[in-house]
PDB file of N, CA and C in Angstrom:
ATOM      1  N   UNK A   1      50.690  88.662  78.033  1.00  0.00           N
ATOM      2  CA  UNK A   1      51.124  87.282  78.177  1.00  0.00           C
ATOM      3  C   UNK A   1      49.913  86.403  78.410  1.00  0.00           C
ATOM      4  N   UNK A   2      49.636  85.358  77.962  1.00  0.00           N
ATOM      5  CA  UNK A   2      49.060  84.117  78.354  1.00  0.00           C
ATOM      6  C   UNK A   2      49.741  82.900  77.433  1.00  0.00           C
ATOM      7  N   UNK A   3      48.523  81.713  77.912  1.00  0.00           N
ATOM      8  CA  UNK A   3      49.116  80.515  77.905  1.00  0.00           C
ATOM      9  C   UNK A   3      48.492  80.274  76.802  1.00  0.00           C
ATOM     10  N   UNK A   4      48.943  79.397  75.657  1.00  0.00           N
ATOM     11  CA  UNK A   4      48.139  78.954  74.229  1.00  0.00           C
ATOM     12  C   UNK A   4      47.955  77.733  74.678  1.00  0.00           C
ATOM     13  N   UNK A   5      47.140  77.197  74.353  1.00  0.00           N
ATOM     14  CA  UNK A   5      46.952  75.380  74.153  1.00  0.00           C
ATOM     15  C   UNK A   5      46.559  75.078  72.788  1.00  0.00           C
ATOM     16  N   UNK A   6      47.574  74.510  72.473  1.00  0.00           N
ATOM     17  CA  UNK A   6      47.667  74.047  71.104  1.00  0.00           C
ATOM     18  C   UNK A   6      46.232  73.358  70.561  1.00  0.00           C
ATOM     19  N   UNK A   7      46.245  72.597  71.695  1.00  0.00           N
ATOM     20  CA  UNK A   7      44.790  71.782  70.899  1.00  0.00           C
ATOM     21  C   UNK A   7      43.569  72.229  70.468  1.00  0.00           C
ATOM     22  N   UNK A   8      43.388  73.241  71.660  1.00  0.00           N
ATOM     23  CA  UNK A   8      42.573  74.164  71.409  1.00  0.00           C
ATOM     24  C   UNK A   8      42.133  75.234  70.267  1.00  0.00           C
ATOM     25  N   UNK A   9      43.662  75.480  69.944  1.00  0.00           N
ATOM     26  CA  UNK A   9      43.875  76.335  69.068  1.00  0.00           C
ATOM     27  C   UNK A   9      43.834  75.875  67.437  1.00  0.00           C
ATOM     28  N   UNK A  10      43.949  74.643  67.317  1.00  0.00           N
ATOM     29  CA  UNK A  10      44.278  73.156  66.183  1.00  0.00           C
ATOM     30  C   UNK A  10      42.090  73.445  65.788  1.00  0.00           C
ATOM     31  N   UNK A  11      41.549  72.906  67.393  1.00  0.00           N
ATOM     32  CA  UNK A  11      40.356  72.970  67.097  1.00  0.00           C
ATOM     33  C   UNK A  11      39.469  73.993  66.704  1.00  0.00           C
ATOM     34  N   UNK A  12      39.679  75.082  66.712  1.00  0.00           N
ATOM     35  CA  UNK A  12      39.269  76.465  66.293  1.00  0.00           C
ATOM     36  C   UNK A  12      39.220  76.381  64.557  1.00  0.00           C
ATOM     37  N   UNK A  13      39.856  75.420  64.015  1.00  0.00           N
ATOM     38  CA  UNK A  13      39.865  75.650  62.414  1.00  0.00           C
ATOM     39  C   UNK A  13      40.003  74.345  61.644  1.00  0.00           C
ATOM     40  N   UNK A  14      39.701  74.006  60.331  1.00  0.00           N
ATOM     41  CA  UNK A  14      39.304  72.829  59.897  1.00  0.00           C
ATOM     42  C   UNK A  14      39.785  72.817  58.396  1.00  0.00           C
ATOM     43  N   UNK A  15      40.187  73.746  57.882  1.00  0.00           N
ATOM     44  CA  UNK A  15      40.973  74.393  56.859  1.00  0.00           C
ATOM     45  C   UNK A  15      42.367  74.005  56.284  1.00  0.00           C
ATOM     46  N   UNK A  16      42.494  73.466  55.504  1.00  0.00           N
ATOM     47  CA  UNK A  16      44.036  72.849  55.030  1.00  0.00           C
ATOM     48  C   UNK A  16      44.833  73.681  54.379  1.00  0.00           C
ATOM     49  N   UNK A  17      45.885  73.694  54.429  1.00  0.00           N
ATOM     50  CA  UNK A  17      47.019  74.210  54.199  1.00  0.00           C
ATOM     51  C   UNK A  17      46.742  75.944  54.584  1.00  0.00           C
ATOM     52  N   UNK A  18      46.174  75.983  55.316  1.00  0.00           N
ATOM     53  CA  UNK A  18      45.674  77.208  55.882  1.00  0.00           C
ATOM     54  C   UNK A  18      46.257  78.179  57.129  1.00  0.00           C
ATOM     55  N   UNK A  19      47.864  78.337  56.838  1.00  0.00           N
ATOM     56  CA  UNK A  19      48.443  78.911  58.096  1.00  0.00           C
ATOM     57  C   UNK A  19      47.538  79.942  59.501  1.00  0.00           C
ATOM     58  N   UNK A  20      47.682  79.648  60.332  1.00  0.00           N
ATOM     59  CA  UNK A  20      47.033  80.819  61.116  1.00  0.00           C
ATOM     60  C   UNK A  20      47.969  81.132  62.300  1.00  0.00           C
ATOM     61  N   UNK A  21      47.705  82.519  62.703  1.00  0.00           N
ATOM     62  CA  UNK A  21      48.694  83.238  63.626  1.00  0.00           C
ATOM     63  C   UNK A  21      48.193  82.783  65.224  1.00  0.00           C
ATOM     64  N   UNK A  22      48.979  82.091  65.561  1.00  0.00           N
ATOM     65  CA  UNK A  22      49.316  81.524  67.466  1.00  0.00           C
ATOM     66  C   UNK A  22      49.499  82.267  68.020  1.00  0.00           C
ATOM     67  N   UNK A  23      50.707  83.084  67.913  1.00  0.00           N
ATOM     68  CA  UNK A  23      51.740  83.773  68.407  1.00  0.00           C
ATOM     69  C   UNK A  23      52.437  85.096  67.897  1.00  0.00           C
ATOM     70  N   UNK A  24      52.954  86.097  68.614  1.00  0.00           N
ATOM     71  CA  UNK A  24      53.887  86.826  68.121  1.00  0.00           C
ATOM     72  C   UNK A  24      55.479  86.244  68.458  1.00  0.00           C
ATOM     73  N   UNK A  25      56.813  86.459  68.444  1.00  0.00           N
ATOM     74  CA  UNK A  25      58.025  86.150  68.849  1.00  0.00           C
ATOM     75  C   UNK A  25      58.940  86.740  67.990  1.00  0.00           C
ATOM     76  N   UNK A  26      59.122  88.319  68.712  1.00  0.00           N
ATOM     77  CA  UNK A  26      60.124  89.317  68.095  1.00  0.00           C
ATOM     78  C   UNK A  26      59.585  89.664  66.935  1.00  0.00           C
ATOM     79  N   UNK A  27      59.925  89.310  65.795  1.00  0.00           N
ATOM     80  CA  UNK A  27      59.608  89.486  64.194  1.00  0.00           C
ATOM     81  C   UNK A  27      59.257  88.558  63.796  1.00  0.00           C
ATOM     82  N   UNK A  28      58.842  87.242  64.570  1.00  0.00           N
ATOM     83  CA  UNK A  28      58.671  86.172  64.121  1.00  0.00           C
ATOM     84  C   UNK A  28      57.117  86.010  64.150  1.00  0.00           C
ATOM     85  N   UNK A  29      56.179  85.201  63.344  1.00  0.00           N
ATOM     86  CA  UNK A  29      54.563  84.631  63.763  1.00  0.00           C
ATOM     87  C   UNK A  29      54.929  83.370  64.123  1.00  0.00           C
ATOM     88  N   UNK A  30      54.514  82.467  65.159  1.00  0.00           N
ATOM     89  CA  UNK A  30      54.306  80.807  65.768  1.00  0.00           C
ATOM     90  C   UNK A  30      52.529  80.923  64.203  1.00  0.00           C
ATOM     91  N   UNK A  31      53.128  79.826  64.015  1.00  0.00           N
ATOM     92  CA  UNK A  31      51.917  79.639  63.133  1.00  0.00           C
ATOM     93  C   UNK A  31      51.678  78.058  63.547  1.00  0.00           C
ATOM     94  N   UNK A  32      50.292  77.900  63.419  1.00  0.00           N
ATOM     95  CA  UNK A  32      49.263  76.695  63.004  1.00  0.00           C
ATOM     96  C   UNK A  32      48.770  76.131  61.956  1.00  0.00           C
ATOM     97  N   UNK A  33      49.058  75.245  61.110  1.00  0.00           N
ATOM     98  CA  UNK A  33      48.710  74.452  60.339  1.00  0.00           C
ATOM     99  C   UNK A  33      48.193  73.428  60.100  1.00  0.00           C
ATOM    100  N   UNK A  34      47.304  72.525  59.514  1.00  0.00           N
ATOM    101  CA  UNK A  34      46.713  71.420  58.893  1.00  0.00           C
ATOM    102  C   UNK A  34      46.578  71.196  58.030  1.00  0.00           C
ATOM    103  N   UNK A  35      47.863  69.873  57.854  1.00  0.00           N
ATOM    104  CA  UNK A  35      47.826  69.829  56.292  1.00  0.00           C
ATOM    105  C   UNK A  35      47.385  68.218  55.811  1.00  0.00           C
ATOM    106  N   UNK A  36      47.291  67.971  54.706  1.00  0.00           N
ATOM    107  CA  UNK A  36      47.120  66.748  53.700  1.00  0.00           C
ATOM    108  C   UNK A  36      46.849  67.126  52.667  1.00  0.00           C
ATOM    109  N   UNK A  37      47.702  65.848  51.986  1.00  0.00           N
ATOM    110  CA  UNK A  37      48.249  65.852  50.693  1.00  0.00           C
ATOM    111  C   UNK A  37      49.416  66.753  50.679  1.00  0.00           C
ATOM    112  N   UNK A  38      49.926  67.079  49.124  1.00  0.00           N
ATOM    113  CA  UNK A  38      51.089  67.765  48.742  1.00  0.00           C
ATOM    114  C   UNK A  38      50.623  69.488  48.373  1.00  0.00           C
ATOM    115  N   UNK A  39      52.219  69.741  49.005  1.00  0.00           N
ATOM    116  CA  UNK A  39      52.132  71.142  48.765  1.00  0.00           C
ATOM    117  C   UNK A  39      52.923  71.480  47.918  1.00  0.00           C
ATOM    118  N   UNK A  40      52.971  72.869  47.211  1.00  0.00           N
ATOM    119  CA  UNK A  40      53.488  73.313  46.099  1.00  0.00           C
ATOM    120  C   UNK A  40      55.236  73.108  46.381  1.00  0.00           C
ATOM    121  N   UNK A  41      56.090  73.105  45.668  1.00  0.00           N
ATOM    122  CA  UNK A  41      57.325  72.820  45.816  1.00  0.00           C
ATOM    123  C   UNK A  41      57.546  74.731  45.668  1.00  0.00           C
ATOM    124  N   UNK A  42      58.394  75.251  46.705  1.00  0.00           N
ATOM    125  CA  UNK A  42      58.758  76.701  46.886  1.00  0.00           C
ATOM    126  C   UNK A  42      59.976  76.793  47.043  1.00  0.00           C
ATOM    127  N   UNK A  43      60.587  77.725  47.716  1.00  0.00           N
ATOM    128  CA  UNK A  43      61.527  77.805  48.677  1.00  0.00           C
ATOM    129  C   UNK A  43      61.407  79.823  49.373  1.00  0.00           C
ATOM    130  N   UNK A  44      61.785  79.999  50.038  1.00  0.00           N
ATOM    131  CA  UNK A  44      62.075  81.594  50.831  1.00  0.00           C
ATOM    132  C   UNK A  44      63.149  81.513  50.602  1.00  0.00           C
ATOM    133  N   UNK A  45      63.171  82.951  49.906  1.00  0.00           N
ATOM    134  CA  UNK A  45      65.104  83.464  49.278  1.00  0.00           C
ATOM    135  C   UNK A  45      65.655  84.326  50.788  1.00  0.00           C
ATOM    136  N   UNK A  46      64.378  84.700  51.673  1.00  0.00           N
ATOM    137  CA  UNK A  46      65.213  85.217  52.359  1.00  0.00           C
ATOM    138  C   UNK A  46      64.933  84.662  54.216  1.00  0.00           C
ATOM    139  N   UNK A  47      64.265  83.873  54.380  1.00  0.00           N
ATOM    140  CA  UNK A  47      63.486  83.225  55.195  1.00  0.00           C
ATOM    141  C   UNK A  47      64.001  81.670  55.924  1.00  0.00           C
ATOM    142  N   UNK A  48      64.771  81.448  56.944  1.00  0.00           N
ATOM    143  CA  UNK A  48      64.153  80.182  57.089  1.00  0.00           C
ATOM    144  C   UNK A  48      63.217  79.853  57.545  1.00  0.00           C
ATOM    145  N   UNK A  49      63.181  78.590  57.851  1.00  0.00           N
ATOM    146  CA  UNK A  49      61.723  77.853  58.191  1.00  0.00           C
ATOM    147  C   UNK A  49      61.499  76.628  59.329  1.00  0.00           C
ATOM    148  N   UNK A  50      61.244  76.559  60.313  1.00  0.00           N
ATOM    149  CA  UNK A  50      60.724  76.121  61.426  1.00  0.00           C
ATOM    150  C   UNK A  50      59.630  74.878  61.251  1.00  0.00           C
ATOM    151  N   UNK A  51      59.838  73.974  61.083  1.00  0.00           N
ATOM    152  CA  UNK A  51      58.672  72.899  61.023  1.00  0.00           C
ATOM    153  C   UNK A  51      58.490  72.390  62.101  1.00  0.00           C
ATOM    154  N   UNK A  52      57.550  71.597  63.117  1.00  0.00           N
ATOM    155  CA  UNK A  52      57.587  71.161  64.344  1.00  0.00           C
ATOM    156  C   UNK A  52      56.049  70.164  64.140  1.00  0.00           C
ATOM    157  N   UNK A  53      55.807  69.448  64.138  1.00  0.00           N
ATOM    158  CA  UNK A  53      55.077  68.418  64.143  1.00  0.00           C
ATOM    159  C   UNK A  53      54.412  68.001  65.321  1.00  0.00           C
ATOM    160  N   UNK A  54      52.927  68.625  65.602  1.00  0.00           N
ATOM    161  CA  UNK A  54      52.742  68.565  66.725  1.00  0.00           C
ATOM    162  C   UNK A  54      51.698  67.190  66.810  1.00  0.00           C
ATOM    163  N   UNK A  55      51.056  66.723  65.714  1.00  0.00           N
ATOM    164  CA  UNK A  55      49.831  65.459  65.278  1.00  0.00           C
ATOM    165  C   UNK A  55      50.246  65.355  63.939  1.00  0.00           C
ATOM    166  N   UNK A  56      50.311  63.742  63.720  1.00  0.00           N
ATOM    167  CA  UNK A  56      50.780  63.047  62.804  1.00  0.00           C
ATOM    168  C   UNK A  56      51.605  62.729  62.297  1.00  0.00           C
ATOM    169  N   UNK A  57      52.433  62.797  61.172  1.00  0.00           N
ATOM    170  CA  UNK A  57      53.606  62.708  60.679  1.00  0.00           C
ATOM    171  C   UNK A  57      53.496  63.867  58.937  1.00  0.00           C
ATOM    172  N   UNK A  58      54.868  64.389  59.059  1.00  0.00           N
ATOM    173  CA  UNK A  58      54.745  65.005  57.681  1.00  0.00           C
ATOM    174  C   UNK A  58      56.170  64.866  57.014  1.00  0.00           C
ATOM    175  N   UNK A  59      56.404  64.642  55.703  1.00  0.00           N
ATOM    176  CA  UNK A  59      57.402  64.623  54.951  1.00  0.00           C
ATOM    177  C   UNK A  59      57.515  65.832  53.987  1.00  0.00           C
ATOM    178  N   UNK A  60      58.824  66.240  54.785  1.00  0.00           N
ATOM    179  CA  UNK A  60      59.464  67.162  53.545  1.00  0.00           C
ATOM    180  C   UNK A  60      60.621  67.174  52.455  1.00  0.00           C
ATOM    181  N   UNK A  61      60.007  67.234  51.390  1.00  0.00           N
ATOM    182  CA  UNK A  61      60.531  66.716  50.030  1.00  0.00           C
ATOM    183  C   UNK A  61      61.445  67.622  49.552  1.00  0.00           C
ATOM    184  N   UNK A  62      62.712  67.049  49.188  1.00  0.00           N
ATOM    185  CA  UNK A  62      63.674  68.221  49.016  1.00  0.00           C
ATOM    186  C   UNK A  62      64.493  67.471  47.582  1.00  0.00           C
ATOM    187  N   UNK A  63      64.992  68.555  46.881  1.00  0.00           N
ATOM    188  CA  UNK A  63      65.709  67.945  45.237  1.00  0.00           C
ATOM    189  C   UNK A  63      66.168  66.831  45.816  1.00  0.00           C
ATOM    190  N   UNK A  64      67.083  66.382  46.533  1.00  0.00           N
ATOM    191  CA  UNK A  64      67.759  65.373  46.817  1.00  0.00           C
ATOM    192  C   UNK A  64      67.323  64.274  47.921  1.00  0.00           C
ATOM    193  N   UNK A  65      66.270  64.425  48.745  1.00  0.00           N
ATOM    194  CA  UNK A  65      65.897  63.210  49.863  1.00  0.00           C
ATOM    195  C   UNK A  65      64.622  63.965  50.026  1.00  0.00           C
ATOM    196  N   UNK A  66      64.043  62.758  51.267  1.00  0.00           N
ATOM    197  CA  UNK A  66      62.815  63.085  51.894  1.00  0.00           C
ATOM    198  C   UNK A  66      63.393  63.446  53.042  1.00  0.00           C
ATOM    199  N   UNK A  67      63.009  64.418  54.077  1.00  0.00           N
ATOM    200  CA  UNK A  67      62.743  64.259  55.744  1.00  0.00           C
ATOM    201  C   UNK A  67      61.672  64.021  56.154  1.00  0.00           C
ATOM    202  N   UNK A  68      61.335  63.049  56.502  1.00  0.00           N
ATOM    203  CA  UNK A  68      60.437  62.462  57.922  1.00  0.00           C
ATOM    204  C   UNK A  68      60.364  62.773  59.357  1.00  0.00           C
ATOM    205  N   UNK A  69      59.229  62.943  59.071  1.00  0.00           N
ATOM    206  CA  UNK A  69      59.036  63.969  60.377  1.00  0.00           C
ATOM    207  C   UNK A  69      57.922  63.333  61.316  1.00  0.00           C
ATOM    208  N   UNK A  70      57.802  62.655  62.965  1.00  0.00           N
ATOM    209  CA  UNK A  70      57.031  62.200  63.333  1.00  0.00           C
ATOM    210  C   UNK A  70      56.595  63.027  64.562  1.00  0.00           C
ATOM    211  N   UNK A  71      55.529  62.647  65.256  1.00  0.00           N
ATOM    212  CA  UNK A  71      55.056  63.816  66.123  1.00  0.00           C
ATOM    213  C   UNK A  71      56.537  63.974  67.441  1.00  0.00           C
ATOM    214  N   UNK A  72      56.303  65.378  67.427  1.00  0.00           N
ATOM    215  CA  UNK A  72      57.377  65.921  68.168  1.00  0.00           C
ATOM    216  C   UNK A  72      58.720  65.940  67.773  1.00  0.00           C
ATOM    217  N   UNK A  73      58.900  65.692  66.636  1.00  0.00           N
ATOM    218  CA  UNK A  73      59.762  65.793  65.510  1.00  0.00           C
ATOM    219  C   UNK A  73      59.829  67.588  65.536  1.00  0.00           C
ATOM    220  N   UNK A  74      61.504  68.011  64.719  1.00  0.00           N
ATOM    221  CA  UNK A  74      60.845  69.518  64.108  1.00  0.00           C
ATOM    222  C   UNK A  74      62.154  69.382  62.922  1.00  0.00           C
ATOM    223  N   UNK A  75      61.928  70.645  62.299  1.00  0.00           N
ATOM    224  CA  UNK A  75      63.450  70.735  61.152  1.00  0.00           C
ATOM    225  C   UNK A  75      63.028  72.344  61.099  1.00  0.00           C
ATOM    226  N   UNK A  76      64.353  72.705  61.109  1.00  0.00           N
ATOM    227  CA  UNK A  76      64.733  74.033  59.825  1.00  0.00           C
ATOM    228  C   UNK A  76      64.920  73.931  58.352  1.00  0.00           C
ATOM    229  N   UNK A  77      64.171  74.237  57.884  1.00  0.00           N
ATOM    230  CA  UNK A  77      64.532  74.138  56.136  1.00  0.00           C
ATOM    231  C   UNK A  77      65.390  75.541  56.289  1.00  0.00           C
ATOM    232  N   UNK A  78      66.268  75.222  55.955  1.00  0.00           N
ATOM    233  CA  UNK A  78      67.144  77.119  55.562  1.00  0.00           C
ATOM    234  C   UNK A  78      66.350  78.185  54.247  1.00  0.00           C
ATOM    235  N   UNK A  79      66.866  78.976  54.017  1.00  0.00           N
ATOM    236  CA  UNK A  79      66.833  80.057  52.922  1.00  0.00           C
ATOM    237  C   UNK A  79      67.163  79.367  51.660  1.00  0.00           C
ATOM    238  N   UNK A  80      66.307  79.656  50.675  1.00  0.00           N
ATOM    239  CA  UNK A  80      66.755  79.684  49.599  1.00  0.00           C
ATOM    240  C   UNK A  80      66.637  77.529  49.015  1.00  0.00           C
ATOM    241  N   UNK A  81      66.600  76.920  50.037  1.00  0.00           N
ATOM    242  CA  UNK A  81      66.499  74.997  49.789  1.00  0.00           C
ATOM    243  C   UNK A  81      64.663  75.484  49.532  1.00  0.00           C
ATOM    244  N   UNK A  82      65.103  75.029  48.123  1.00  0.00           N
ATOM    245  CA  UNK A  82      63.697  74.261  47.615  1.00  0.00           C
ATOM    246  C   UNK A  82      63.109  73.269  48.251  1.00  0.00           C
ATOM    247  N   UNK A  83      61.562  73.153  48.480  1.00  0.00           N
ATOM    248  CA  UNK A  83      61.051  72.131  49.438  1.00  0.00           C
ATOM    249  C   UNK A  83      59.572  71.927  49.237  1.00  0.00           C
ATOM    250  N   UNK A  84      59.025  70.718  49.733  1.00  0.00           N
ATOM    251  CA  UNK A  84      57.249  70.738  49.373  1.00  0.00           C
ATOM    252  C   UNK A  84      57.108  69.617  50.962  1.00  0.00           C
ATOM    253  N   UNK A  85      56.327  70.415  51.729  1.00  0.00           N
ATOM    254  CA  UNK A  85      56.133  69.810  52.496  1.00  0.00           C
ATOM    255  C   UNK A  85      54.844  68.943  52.033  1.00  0.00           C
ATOM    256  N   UNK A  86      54.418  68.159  52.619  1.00  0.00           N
ATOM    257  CA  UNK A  86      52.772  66.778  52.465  1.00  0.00           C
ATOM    258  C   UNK A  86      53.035  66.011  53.562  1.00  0.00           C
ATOM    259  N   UNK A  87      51.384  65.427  53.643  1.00  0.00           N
ATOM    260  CA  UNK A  87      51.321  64.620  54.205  1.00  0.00           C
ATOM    261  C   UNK A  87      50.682  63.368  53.968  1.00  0.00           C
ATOM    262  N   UNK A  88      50.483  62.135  54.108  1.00  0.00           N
ATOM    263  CA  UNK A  88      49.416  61.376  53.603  1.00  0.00           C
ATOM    264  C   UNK A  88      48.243  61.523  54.080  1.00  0.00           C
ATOM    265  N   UNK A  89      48.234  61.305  55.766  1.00  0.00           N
ATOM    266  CA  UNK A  89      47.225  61.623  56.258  1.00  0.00           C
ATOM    267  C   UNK A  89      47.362  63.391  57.470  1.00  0.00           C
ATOM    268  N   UNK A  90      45.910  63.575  58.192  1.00  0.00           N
ATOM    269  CA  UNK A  90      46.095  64.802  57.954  1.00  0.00           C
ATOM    270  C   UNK A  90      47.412  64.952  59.208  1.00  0.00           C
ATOM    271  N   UNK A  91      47.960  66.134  59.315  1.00  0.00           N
ATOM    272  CA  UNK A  91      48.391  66.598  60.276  1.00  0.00           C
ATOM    273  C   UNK A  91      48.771  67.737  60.496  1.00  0.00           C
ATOM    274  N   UNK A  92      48.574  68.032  61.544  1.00  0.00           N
ATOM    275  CA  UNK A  92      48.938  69.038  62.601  1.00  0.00           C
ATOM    276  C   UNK A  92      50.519  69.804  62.913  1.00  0.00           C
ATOM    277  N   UNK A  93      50.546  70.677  62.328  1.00  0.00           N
ATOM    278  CA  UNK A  93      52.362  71.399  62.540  1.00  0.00           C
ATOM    279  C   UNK A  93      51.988  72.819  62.792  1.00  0.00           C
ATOM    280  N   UNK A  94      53.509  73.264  63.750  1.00  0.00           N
ATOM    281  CA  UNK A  94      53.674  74.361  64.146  1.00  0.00           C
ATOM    282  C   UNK A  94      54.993  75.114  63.494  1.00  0.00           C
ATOM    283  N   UNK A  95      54.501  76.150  63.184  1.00  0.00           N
ATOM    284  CA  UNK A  95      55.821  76.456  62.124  1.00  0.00           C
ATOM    285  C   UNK A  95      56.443  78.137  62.985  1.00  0.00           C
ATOM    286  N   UNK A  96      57.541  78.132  62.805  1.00  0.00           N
ATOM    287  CA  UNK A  96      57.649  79.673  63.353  1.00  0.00           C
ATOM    288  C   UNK A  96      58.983  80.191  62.111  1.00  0.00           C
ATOM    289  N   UNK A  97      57.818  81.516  61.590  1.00  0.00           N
ATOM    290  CA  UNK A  97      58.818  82.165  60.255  1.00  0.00           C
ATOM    291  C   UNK A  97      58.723  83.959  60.943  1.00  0.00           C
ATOM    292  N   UNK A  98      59.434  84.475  60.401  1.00  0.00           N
ATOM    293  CA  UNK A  98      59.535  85.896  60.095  1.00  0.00           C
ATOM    294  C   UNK A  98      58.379  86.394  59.439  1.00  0.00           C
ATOM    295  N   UNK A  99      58.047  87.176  60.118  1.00  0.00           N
ATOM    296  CA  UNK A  99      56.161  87.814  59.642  1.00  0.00           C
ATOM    297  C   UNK A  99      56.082  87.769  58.149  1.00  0.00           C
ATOM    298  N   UNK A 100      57.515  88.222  57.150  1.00  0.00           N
ATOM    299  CA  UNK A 100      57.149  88.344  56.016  1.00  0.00           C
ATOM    300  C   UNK A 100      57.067  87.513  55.548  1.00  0.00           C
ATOM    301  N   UNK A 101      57.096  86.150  55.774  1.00  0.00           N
ATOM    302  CA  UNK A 101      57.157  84.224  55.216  1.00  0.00           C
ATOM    303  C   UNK A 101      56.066  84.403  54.190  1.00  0.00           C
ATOM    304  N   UNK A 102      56.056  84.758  53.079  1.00  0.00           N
ATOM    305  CA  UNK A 102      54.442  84.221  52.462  1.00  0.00           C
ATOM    306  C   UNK A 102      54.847  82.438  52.391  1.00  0.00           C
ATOM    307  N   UNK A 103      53.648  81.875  52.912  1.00  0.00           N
ATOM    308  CA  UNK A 103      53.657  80.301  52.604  1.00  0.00           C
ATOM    309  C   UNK A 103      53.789  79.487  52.041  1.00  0.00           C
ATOM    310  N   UNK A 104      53.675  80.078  49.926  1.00  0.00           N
ATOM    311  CA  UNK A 104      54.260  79.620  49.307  1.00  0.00           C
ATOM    312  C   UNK A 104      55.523  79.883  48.334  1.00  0.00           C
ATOM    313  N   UNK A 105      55.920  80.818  49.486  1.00  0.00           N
ATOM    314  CA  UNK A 105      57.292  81.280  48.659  1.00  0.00           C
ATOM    315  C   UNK A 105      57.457  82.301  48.153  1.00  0.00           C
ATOM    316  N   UNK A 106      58.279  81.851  47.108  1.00  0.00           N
ATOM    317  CA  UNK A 106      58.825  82.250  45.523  1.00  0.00           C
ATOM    318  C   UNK A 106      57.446  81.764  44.546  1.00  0.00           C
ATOM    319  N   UNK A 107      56.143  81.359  45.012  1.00  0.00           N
ATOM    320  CA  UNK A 107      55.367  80.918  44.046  1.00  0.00           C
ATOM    321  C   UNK A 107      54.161  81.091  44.290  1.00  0.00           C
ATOM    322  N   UNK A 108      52.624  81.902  43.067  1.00  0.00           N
ATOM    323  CA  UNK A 108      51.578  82.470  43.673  1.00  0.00           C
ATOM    324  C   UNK A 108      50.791  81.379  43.013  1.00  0.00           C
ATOM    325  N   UNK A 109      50.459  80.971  43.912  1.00  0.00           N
ATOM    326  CA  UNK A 109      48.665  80.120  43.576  1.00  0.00           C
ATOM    327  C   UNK A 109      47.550  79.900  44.436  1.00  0.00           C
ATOM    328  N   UNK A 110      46.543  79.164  44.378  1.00  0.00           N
ATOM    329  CA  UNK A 110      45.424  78.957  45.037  1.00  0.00           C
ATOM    330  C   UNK A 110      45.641  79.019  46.619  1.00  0.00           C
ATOM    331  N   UNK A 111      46.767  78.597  46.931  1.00  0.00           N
ATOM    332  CA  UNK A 111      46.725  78.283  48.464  1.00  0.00           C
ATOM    333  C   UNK A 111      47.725  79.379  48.968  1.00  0.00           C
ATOM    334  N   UNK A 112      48.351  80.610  48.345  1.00  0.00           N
ATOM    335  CA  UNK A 112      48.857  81.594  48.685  1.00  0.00           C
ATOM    336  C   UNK A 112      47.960  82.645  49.361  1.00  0.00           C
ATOM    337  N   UNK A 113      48.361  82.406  51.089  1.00  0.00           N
ATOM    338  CA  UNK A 113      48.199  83.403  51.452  1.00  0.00           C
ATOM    339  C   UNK A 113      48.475  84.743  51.774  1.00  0.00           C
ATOM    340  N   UNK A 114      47.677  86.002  51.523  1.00  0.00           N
ATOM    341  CA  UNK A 114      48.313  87.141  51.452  1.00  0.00           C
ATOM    342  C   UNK A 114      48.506  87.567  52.900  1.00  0.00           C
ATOM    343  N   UNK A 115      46.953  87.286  53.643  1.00  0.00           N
ATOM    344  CA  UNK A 115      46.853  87.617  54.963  1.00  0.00           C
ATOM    345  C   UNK A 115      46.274  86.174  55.686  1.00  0.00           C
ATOM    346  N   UNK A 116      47.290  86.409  56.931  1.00  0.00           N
ATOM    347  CA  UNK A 116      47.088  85.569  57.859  1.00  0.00           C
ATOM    348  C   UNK A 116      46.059  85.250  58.721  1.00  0.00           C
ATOM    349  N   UNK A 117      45.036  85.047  59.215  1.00  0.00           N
ATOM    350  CA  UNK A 117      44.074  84.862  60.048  1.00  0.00           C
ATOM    351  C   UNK A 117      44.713  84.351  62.108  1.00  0.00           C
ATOM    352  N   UNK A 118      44.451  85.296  63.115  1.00  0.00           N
ATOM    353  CA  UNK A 118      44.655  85.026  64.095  1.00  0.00           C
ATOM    354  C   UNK A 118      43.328  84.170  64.583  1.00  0.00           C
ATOM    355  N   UNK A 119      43.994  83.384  65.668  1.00  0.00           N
ATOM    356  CA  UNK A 119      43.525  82.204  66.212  1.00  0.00           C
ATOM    357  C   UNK A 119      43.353  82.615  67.814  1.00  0.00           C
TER     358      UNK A 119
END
């Protein structure tokens, strides 16, 4: 057991769209992120998804609306809802998925990570 401090943990890395491991929780990873700009449009067929907005604001883009998300904001995207999270400017989110979450889904490209990096 110990105590995380987020900020701390935010400052350790400088890397965008670059998930990194916080936390363990059951089967779950607490992940760290920094993002700007747009991310690939995905979805997890078997996964939901945990967004929590800890600096800035981020919008997640879905077939049918936006969600807006401001600090201390959070959402579940469910299983299987197509989605592209972005931001304009940068920010800071905490996400908590099931270890097997790859980040971009159902979809492999440049910013697919295979392995996670602890923090």
């Amino acid at each position: 057991m110990e105590v995380i401090n987020l900020e701390e943990k935010f400052g350790a890395f400088d890397t965008l769209w670059d998930p990194k491991i916080a936390a363990e929780l059951n089967e779950n990873y607490v992940k760290l992120a920094k993002v700007r700009g747009e991310f690939v449009w995905h979805r997890h067929e078997a996964e939901d998804e945990l967004f929590l907005v800890v600096r800035g604001r981020l919008a997640i883009d879905l077939r049918d609306r936006t969600l807006e998300l401001n600090e201390g904001d959070l959402c579940v995207i469910p299983r299987g809802v197509e989605h592209r999270p972005r931001a304009d400017e940068e920010a800071q989110i905490l996400m908590i998925e099931p270890k097997s979450t790859l980040n971009t889904g159902d979809v492999r490209d440049e910013r697919t990570r295979e392995r996670l990096d602890r923090i």
